[in-house]
C-alpha atoms as a PDB file:
ATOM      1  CA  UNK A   1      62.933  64.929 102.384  1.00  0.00           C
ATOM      2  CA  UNK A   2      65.088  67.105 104.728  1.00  0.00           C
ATOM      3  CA  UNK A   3      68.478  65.415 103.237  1.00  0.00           C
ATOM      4  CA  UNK A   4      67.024  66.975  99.326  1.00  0.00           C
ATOM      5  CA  UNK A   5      65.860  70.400 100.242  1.00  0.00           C
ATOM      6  CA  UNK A   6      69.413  70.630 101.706  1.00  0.00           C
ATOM      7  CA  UNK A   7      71.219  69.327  99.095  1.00  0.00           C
ATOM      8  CA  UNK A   8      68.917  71.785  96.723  1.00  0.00           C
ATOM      9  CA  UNK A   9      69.981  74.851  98.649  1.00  0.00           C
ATOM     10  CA  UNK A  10      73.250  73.709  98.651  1.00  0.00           C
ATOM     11  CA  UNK A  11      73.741  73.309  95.296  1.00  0.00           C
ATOM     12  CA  UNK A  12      72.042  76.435  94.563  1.00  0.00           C
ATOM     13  CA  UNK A  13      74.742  78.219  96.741  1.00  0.00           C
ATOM     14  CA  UNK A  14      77.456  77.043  94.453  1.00  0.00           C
ATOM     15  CA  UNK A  15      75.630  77.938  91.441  1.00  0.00           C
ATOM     16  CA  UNK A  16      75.028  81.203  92.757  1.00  0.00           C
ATOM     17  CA  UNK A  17      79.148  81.202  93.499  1.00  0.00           C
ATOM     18  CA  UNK A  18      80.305  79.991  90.351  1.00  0.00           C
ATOM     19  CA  UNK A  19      78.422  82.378  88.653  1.00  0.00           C
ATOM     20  CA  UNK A  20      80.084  85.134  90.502  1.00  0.00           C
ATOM     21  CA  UNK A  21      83.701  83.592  89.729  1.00  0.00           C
ATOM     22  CA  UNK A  22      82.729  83.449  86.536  1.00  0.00           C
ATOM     23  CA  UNK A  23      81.712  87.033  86.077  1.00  0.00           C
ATOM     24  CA  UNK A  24      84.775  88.863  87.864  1.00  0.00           C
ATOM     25  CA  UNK A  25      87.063  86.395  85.678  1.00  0.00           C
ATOM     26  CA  UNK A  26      84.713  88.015  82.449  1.00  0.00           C
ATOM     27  CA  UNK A  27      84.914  90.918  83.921  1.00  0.00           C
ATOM     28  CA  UNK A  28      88.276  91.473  84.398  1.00  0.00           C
ATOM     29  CA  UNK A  29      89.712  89.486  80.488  1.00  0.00           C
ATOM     30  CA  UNK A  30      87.291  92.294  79.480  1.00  0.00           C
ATOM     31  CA  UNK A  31      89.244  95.015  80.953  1.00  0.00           C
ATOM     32  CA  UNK A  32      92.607  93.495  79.968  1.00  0.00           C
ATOM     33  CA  UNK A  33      91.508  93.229  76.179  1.00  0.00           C
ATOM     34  CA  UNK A  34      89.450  96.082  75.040  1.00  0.00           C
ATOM     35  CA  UNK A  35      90.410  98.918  77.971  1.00  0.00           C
ATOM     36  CA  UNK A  36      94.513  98.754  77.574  1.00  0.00           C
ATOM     37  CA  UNK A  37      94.094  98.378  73.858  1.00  0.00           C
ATOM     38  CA  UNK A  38      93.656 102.843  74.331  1.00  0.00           C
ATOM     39  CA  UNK A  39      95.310 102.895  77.304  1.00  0.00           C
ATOM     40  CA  UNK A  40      98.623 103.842  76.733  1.00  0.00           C
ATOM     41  CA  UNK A  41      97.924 106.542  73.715  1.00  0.00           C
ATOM     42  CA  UNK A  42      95.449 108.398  76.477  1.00  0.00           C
ATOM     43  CA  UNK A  43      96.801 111.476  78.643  1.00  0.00           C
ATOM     44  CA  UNK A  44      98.223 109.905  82.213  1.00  0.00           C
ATOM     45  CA  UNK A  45      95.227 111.027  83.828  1.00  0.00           C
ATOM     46  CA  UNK A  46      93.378 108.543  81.872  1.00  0.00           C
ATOM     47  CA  UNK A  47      96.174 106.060  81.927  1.00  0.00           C
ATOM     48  CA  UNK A  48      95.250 106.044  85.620  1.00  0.00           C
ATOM     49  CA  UNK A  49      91.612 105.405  85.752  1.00  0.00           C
ATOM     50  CA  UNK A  50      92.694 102.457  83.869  1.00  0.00           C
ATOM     51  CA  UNK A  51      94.996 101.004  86.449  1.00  0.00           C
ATOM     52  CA  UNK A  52      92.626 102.140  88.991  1.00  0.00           C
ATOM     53  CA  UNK A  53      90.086  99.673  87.459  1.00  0.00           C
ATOM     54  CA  UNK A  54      92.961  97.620  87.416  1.00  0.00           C
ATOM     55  CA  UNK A  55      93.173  98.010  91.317  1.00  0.00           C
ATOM     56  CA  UNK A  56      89.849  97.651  91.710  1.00  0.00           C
ATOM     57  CA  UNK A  57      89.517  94.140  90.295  1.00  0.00           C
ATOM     58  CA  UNK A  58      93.137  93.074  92.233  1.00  0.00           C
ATOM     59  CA  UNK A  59      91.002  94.153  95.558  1.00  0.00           C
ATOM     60  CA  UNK A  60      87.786  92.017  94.013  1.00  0.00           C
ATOM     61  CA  UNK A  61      90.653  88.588  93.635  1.00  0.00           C
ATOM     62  CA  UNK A  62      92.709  88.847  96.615  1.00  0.00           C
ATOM     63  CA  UNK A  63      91.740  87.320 100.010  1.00  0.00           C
ATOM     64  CA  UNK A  64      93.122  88.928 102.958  1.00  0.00           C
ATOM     65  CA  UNK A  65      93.771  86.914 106.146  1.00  0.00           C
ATOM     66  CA  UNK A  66      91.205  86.559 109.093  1.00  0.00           C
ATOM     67  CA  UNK A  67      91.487  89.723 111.444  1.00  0.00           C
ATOM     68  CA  UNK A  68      93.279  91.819 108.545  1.00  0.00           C
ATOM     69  CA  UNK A  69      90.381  93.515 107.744  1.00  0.00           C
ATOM     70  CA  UNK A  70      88.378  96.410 109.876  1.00  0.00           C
ATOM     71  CA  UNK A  71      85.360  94.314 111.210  1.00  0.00           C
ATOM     72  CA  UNK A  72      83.755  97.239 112.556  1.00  0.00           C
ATOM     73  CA  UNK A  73      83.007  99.724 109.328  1.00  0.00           C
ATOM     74  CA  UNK A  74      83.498  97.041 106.543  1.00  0.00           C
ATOM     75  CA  UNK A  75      85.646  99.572 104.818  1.00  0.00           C
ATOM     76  CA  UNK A  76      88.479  98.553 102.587  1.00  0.00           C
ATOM     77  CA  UNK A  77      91.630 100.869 102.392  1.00  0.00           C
ATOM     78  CA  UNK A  78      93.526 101.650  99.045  1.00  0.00           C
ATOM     79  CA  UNK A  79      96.209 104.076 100.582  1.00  0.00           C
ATOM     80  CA  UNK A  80      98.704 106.407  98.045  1.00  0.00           C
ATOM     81  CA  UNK A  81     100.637 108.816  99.528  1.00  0.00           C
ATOM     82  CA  UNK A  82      99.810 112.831  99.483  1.00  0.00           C
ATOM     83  CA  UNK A  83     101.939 113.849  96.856  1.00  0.00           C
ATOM     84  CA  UNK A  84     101.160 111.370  94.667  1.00  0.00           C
ATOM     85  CA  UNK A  85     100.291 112.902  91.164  1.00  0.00           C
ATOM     86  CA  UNK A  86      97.622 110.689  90.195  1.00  0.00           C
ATOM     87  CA  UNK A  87      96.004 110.740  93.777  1.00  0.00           C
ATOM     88  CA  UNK A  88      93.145 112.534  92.505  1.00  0.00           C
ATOM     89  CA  UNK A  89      92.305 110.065  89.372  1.00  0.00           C
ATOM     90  CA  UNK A  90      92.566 107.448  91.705  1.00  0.00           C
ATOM     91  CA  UNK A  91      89.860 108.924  94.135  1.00  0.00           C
ATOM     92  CA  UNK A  92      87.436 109.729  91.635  1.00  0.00           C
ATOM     93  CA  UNK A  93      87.524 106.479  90.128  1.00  0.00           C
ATOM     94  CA  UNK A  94      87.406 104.320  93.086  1.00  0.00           C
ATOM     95  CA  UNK A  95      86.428 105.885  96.476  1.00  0.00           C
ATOM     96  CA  UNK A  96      83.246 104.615  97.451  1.00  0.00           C
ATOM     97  CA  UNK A  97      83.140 101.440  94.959  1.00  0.00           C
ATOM     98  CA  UNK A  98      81.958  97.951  97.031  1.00  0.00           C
ATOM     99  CA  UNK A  99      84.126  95.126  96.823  1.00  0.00           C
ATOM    100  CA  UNK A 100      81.560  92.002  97.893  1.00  0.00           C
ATOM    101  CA  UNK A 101      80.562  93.975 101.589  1.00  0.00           C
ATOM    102  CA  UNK A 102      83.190  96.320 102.366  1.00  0.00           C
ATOM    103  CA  UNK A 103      83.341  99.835 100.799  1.00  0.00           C
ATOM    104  CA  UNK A 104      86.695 101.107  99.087  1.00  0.00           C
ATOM    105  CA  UNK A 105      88.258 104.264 100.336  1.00  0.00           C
ATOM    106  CA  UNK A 106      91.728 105.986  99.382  1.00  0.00           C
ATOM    107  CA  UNK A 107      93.112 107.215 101.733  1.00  0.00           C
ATOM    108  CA  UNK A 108      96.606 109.443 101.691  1.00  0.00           C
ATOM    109  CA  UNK A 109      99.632 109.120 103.846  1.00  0.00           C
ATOM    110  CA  UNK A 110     101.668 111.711 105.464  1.00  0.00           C
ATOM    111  CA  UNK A 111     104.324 109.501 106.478  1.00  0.00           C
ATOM    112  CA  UNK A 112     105.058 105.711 106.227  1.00  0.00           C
ATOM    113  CA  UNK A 113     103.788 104.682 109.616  1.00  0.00           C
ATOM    114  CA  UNK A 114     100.319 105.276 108.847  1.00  0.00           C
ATOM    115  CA  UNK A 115     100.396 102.578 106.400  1.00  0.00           C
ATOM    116  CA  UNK A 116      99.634 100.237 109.384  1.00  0.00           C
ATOM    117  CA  UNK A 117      95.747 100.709 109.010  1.00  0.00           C
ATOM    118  CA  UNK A 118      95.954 100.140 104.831  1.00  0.00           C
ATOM    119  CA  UNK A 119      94.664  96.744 103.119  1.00  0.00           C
ATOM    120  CA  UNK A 120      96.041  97.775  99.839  1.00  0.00           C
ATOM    121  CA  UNK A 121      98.696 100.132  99.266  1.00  0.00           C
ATOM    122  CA  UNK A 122      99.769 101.808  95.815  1.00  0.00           C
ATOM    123  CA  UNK A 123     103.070 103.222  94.488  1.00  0.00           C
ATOM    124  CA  UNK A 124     103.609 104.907  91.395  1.00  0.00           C
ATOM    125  CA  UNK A 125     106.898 105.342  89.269  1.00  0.00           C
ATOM    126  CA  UNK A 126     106.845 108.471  90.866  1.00  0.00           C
ATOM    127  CA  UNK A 127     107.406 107.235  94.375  1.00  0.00           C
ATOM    128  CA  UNK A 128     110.382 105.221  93.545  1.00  0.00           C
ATOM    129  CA  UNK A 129     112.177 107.111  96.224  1.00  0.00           C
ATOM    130  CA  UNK A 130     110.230 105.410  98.817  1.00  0.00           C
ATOM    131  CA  UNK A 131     109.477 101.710  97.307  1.00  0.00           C
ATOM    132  CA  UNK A 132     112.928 100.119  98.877  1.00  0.00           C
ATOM    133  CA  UNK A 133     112.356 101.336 102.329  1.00  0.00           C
ATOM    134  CA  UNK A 134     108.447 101.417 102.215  1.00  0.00           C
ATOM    135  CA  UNK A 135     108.105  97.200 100.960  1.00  0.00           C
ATOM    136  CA  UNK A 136     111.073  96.579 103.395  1.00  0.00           C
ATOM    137  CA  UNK A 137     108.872  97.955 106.331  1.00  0.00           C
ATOM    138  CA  UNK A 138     105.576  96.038 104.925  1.00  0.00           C
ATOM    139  CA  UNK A 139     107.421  92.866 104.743  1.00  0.00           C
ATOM    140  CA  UNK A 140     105.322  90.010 106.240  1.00  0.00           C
ATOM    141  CA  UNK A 141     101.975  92.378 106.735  1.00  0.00           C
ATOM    142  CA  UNK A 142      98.675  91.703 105.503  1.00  0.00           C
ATOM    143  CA  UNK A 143      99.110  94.465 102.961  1.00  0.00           C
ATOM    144  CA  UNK A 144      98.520  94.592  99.131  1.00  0.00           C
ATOM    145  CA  UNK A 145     101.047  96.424  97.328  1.00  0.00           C
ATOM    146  CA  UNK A 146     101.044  97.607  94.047  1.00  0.00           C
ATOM    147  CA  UNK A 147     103.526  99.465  91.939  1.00  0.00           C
ATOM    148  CA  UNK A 148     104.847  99.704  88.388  1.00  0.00           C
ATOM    149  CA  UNK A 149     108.671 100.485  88.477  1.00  0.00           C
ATOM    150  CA  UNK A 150     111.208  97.461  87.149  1.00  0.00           C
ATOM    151  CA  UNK A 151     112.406  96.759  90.567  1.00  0.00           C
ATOM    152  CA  UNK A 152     108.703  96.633  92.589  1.00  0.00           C
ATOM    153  CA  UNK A 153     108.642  93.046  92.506  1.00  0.00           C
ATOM    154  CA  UNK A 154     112.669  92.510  93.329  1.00  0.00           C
ATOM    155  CA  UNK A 155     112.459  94.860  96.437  1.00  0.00           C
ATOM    156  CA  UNK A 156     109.545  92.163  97.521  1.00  0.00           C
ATOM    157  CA  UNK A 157     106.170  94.381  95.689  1.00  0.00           C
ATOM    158  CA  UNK A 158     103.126  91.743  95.250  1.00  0.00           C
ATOM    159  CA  UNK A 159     101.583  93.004  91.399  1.00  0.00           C
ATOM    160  CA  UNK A 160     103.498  95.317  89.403  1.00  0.00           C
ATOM    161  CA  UNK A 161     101.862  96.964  86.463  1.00  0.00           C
ATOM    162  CA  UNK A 162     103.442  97.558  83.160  1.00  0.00           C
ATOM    163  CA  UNK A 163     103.100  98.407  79.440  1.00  0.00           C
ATOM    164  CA  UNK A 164     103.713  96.216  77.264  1.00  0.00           C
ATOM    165  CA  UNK A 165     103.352  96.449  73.494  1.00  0.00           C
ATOM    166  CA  UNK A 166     101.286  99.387  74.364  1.00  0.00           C
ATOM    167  CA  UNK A 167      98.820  97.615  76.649  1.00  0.00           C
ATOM    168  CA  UNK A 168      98.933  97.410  80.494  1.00  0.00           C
ATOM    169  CA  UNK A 169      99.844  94.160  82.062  1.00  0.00           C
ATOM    170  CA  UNK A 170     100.709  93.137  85.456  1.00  0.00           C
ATOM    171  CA  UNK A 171     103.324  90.709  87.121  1.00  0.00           C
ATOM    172  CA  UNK A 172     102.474  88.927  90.405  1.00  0.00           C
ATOM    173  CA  UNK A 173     104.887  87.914  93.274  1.00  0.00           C
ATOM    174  CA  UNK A 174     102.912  84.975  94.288  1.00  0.00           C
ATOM    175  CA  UNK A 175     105.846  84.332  96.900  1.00  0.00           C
ATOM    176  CA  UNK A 176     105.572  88.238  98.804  1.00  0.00           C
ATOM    177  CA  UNK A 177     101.946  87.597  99.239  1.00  0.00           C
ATOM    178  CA  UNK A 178     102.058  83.996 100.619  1.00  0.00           C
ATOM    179  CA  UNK A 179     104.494  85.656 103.632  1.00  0.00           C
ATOM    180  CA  UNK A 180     101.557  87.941 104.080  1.00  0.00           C
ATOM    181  CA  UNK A 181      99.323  85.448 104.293  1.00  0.00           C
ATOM    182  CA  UNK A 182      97.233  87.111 101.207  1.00  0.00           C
ATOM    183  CA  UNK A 183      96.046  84.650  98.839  1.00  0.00           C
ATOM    184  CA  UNK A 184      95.882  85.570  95.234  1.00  0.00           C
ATOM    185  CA  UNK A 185      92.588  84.441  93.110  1.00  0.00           C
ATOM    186  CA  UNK A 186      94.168  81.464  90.850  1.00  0.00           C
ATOM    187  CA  UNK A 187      91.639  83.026  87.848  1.00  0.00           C
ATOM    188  CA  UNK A 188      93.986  86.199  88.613  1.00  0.00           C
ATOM    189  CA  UNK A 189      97.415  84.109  88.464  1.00  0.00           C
ATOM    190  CA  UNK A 190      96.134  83.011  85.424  1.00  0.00           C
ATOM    191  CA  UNK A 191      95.875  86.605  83.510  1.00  0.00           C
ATOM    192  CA  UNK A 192      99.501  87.761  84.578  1.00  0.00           C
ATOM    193  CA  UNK A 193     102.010  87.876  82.639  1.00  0.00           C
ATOM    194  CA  UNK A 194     104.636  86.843  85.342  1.00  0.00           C
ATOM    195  CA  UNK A 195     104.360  85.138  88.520  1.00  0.00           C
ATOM    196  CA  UNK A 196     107.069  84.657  90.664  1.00  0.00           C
ATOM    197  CA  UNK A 197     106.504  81.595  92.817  1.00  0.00           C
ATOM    198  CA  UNK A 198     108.901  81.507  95.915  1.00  0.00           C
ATOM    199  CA  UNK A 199     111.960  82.010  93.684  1.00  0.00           C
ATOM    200  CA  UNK A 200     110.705  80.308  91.050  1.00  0.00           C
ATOM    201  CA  UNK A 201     109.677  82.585  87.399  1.00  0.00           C
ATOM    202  CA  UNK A 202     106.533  81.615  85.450  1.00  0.00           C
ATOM    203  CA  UNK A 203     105.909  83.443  82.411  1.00  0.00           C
ATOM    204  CA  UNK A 204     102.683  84.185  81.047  1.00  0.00           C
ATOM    205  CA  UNK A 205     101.515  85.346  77.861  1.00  0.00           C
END
């Protein structure tokens, strides 16, 4: 009797997973079809809280490595740096927003060191000036990055966004984040357009 109210509750659980897998994964091929169909005819502010959502479901499919995370506040950090132009749409899109337990916060850097207490850190085409040195100094540490410019993912970035045919897609360096020891949701793999596995090019749609 024990042995079936176990199994029960067990297979309960998974239901109760699955069905969250299978809403992100919704969730997020619902973005990608009807939200970056507009996307690139908007203003860049709202080009922005488009990638933001973007960012938002990257942070909802990526698992970072035991001990990356702050266990004390259950925050989750999206840093940009100050001057970033599109710092703002970025906050009011996504500070505050709960991935699973943890709360999302941006956060703004002064200077490259304080990336050390970021889970996910973004760089625009406008901070091309800093990608080479910045991803070179990340290298190996459990830290998201994102950026759009054509050589994110060759200077070792881990999800480049991009227009393409007047929609936003992303590429995914499936290699950078294995040194990190972040693993990348396969149902996100999946949805790229490129992945880059340890040298090795897969193109997507």
């Amino acid at each position: 009797m024990q042995r079936t109210i176990n199994n029960s509750a067990r297979n309960a659980t998974e239901q109760s997973r699955v069905f969250v897998r299978v809403s992100v994964l919704l969730s997020i091929i619902l973005l990608i079809f009807v939200v970056t169909q507009f996307a690139s005819a908007q203003p860049a502010d709202e080009e922005y809280k488009v990638k933001a959502a973007f960012l938002f479901h990257f942070a909802q499919l990526v698992d970072w490595p035991a001990g990356a995370l702050n266990q004390g506040d259950q925050s989750l950090n999206l840093c940009v740096f100050d001057d970033e132009p599109r710092l703002l749409e970025l906050q009011g899109t996504l500070e505050g927003k709960l991935v699973a337990t943890r709360t999302l916060h941006v956060r703004s850097l002064s200077q490259p060191q304080g990336a050390q207490g970021c889970n996910i850190l973004f760089l625009s085409r406008d901070e091309a000036r800093r990608e080479g040195p910045m991803l070179k100094s990340l290298r190996g540490q459990p830290i998201l990055t994102v950026g759009e410019t054509e050589s994110f993912m060759a200077n070792g970035g881990m999800i480049r966004l991009h227009l393409e045919k007047d929609k936003i897609r992303f590429d995914i360096n499936a290699g950078a984040a294995d040194s990190s020891h972040l693993k990348i949701s396969s149902r996100l793999l999946l949805l790229a357009t490129t992945v880059i596995l340890g040298g090795a090019t897969d193109r997507g749609r």
